[in-house]
C-alpha atoms as a PDB file:
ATOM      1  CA  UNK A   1      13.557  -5.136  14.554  1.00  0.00           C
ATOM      2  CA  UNK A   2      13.223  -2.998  11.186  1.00  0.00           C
ATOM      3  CA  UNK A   3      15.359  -2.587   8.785  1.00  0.00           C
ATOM      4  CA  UNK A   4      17.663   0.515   9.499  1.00  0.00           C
ATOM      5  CA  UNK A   5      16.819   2.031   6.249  1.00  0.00           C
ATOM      6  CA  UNK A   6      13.035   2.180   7.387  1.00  0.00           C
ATOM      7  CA  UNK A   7      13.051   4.158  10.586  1.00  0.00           C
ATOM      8  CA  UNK A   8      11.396   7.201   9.045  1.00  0.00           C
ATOM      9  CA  UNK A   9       8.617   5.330   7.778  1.00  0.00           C
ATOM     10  CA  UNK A  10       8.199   3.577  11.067  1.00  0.00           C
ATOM     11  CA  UNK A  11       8.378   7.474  12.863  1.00  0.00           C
ATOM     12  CA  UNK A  12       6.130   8.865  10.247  1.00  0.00           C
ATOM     13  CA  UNK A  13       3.368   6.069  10.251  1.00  0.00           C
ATOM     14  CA  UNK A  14       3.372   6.461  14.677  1.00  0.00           C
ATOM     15  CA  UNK A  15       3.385  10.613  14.051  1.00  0.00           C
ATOM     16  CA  UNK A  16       0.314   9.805  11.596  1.00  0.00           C
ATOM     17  CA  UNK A  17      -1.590   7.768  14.297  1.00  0.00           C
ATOM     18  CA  UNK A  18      -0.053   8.697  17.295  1.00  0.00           C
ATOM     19  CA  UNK A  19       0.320   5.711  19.051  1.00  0.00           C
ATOM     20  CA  UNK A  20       4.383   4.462  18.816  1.00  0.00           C
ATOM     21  CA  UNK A  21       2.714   1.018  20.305  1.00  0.00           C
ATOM     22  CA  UNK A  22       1.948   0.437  16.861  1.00  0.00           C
ATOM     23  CA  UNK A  23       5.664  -0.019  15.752  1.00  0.00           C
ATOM     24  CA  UNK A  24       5.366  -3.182  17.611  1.00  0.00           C
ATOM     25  CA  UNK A  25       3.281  -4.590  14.744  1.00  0.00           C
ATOM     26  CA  UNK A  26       5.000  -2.757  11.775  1.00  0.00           C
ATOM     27  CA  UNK A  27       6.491  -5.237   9.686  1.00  0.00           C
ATOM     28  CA  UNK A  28       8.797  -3.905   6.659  1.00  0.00           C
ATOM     29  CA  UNK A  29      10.578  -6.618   4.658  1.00  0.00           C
ATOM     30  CA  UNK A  30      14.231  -5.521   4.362  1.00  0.00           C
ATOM     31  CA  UNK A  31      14.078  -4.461   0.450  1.00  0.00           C
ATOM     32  CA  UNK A  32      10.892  -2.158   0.753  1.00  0.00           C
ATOM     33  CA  UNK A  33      12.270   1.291   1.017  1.00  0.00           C
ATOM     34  CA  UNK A  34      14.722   0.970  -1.702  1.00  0.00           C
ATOM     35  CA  UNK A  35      12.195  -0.699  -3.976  1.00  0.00           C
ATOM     36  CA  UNK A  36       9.356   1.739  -3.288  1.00  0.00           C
ATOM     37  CA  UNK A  37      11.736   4.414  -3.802  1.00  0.00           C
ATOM     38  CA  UNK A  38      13.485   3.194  -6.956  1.00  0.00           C
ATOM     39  CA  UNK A  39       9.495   2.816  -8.503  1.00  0.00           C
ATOM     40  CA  UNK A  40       9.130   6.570  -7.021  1.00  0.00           C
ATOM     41  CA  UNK A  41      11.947   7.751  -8.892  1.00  0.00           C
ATOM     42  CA  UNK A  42      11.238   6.057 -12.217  1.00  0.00           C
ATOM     43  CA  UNK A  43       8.077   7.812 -12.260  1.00  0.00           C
ATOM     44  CA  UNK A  44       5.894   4.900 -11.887  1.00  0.00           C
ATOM     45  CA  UNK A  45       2.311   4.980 -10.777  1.00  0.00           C
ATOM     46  CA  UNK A  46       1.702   4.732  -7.133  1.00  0.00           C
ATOM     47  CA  UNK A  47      -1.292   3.053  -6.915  1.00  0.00           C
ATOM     48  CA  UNK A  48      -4.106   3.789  -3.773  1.00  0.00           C
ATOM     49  CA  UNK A  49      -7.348   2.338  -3.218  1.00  0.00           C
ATOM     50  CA  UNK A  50      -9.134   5.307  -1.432  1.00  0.00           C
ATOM     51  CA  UNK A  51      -9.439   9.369  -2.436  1.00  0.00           C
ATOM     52  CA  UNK A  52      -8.379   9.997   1.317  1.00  0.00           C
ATOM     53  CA  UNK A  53      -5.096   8.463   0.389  1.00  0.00           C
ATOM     54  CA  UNK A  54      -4.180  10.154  -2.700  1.00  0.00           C
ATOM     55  CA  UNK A  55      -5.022  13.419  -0.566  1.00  0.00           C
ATOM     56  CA  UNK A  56      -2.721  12.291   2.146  1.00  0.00           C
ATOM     57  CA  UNK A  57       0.050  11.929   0.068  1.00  0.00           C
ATOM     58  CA  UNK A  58       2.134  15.330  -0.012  1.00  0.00           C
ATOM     59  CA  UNK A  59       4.412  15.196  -3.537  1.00  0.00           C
ATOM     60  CA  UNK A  60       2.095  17.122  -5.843  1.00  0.00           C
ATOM     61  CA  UNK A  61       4.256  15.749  -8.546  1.00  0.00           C
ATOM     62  CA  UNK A  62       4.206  12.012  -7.855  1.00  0.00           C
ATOM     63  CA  UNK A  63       2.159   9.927 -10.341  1.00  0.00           C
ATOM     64  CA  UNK A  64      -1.036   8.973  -7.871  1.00  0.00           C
ATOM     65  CA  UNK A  65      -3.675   6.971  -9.099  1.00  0.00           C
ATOM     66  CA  UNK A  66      -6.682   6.133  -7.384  1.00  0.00           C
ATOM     67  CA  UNK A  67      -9.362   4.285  -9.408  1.00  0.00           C
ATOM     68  CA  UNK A  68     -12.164   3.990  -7.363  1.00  0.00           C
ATOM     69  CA  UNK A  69     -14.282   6.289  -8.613  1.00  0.00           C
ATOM     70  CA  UNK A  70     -13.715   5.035 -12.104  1.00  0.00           C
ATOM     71  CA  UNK A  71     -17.157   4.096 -13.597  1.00  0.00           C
ATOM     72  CA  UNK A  72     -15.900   0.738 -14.516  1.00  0.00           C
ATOM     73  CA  UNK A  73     -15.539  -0.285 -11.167  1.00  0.00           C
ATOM     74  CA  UNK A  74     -18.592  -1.337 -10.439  1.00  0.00           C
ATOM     75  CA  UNK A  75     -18.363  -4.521 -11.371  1.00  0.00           C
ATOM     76  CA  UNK A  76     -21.169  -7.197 -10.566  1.00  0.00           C
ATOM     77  CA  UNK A  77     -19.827  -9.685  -7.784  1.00  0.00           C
ATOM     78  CA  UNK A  78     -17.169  -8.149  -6.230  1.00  0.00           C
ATOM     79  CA  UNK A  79     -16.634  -5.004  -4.137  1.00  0.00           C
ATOM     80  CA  UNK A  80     -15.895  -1.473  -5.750  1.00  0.00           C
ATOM     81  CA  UNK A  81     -12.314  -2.058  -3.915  1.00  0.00           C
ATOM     82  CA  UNK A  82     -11.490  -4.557  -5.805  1.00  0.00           C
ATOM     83  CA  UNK A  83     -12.781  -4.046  -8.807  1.00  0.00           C
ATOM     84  CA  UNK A  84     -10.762  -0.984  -9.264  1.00  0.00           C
ATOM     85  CA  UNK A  85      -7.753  -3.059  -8.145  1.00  0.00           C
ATOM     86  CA  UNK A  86      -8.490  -4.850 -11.525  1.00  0.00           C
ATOM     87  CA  UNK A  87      -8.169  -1.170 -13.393  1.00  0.00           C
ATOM     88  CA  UNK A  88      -4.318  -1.356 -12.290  1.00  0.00           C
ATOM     89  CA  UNK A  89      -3.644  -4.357 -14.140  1.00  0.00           C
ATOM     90  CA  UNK A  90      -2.379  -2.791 -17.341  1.00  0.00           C
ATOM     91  CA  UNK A  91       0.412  -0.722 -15.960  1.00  0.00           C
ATOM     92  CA  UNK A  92       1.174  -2.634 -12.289  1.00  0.00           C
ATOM     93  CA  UNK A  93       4.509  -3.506 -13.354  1.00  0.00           C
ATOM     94  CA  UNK A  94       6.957  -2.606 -11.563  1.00  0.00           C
ATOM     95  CA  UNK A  95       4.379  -0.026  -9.715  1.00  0.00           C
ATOM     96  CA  UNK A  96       3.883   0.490  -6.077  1.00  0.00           C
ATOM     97  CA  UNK A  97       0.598  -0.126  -4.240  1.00  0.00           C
ATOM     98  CA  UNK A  98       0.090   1.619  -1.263  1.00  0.00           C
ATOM     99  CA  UNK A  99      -3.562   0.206   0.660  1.00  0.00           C
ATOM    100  CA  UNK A 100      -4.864   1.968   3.193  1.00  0.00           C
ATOM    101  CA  UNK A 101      -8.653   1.506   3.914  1.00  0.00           C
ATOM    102  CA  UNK A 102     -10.000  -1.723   1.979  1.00  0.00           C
ATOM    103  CA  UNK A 103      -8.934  -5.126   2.836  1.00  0.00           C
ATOM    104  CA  UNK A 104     -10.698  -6.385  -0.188  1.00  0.00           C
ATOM    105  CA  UNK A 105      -8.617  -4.409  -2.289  1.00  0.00           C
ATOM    106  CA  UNK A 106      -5.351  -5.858  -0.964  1.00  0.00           C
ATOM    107  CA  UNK A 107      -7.081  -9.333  -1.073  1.00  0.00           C
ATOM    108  CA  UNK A 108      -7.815  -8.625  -4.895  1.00  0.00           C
ATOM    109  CA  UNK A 109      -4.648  -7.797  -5.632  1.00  0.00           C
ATOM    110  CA  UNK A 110      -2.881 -10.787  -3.849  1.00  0.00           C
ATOM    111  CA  UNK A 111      -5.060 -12.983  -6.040  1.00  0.00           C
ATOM    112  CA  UNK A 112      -4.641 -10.985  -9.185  1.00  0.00           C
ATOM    113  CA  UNK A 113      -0.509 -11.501  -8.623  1.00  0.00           C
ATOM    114  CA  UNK A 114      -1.601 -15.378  -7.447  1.00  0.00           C
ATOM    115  CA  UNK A 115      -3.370 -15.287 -10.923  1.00  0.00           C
ATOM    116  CA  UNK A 116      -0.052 -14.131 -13.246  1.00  0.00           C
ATOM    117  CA  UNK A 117      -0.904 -10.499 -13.120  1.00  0.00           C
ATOM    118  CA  UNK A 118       2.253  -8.192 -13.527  1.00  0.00           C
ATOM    119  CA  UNK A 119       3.858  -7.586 -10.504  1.00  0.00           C
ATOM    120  CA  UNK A 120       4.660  -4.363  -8.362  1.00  0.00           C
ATOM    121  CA  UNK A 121       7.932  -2.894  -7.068  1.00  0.00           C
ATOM    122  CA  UNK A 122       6.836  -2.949  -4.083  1.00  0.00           C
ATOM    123  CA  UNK A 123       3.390  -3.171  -1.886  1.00  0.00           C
ATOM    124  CA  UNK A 124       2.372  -0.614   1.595  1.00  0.00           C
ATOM    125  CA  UNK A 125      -0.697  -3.003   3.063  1.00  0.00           C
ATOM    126  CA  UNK A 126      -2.439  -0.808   5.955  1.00  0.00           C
ATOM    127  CA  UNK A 127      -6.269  -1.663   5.486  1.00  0.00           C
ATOM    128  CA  UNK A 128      -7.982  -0.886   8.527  1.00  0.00           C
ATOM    129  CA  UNK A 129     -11.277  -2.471  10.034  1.00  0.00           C
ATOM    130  CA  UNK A 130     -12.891  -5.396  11.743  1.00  0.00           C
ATOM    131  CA  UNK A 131     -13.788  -7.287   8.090  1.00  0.00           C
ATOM    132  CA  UNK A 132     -10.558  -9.167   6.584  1.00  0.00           C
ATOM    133  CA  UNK A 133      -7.998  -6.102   7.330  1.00  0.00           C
ATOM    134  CA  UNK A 134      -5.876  -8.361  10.028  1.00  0.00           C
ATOM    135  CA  UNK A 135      -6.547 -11.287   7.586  1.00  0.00           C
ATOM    136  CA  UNK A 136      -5.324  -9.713   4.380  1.00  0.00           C
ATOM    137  CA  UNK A 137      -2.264  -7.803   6.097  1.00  0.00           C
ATOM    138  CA  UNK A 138      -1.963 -11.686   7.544  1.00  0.00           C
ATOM    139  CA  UNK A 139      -2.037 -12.821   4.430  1.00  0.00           C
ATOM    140  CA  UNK A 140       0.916 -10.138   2.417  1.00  0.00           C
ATOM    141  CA  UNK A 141       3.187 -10.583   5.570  1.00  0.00           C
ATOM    142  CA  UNK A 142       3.346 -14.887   5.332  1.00  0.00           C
ATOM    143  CA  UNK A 143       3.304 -15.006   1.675  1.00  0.00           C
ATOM    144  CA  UNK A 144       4.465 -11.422  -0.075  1.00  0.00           C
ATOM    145  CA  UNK A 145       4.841 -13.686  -3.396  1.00  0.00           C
ATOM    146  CA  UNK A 146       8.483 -12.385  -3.795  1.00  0.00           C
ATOM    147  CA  UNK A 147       7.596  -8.480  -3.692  1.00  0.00           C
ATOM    148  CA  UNK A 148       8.905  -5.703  -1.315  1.00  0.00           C
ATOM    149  CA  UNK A 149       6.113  -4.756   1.239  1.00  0.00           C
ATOM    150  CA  UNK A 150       5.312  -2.842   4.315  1.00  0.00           C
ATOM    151  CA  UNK A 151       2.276  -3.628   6.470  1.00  0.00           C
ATOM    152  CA  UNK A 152       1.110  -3.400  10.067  1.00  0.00           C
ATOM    153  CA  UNK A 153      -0.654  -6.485  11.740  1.00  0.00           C
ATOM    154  CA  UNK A 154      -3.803  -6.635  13.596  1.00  0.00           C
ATOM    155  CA  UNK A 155      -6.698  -4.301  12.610  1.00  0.00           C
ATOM    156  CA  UNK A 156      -5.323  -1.109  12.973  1.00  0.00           C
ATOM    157  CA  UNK A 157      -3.964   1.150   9.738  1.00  0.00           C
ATOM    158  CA  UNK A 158      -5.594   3.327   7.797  1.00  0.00           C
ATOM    159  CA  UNK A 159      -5.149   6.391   4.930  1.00  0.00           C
ATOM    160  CA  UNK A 160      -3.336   8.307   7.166  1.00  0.00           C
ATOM    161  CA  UNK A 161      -0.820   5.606   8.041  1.00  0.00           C
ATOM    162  CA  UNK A 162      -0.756   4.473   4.037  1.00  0.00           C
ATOM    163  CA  UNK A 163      -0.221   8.410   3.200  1.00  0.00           C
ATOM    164  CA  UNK A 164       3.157   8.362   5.951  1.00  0.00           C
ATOM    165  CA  UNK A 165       4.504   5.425   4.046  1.00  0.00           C
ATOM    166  CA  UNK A 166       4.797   7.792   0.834  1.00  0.00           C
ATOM    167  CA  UNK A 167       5.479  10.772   2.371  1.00  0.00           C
ATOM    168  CA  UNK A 168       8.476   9.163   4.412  1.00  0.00           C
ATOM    169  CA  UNK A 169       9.901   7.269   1.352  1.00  0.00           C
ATOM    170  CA  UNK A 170       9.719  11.005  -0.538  1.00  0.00           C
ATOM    171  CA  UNK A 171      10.469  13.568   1.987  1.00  0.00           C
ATOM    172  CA  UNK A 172      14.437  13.762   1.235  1.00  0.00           C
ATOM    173  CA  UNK A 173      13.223  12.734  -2.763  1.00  0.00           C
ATOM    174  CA  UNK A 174      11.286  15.985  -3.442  1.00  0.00           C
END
């Protein structure tokens, strides 16, 4: 089972998708709410790899950042994703990272943490697709280097899903 303290991110990510048989495949390690939420209240950046995200999210005073768009992340050899993963370096301490459309981008930042980058509060994997998004989530679930996360196995997740995971952790916050 989850952890008691995560049922209303569990309800909120099946009320996003609407399909509960996805709570089958949710996997929350036991000190992600409180971590995520302790990052949340401190005011730290909560860090999304996708627009659609940031919109999703419903605390119009929460410290969102989404760097896609930046015009440094096009870097040469790597995916936009992840190259705007890079971008979060500076302040990723003791951030959270909520992914919820490129697998790359949780890839990058596995390796970035792999690499001695500064480490997050806590991590929300939910990359969605058919290209690396079971691997990756995979990949944070067997080896979360340490760090409270929240993911959901197989192929399936998604903004919407990554949005919940905020929204749930906030909703009695704002």
């Amino acid at each position: 089972g989850l952890p008691t303290d995560s049922e209303a991110v569990a309800a909120r990510i099946v009320h996003a998708c609407g399909m509960p048989e996805v709570a089958r495949e949710l996997r929350i390690s036991e000190d992600f709410c409180e971590a995520a939420r302790t990052a949340i209240r401190k005011g730290r950046p909560i860090f999304v790899d996708a627009e659609m995200v940031r919109h999703g999210i419903i605390g119009k005073t929460l410290n969102v950042v989404c760097t896609l768009n930046d015009t440094s992340a096009s870097a040469a050899g790597t995916t936009r994703s992840a190259a705007a993963v890079e971008l979060w370096r500076p302040h990723l301490e003791g951030a959270f990272v909520v992914i919820g459309n490129a697998p790359t981008a949780l890839f990058a930042l596995l390796a970035m943490i792999d690499g001695g980058a500064p480490r997050p509060a806590a991590i929300a994997g939910f990359p969605v697709g058919f290209v690396g998004a079971a691997e990756s989530k995979d990949e944070l679930h067997r080896n979360p280097r340490g760090i409270p996360y929240a993911t959901l196995l197989g192929r399936k997740g998604g903004s919407a899903m990554a949005a919940a995971v905020v929204n749930a952790l906030t909703q009695d916050e704002a």
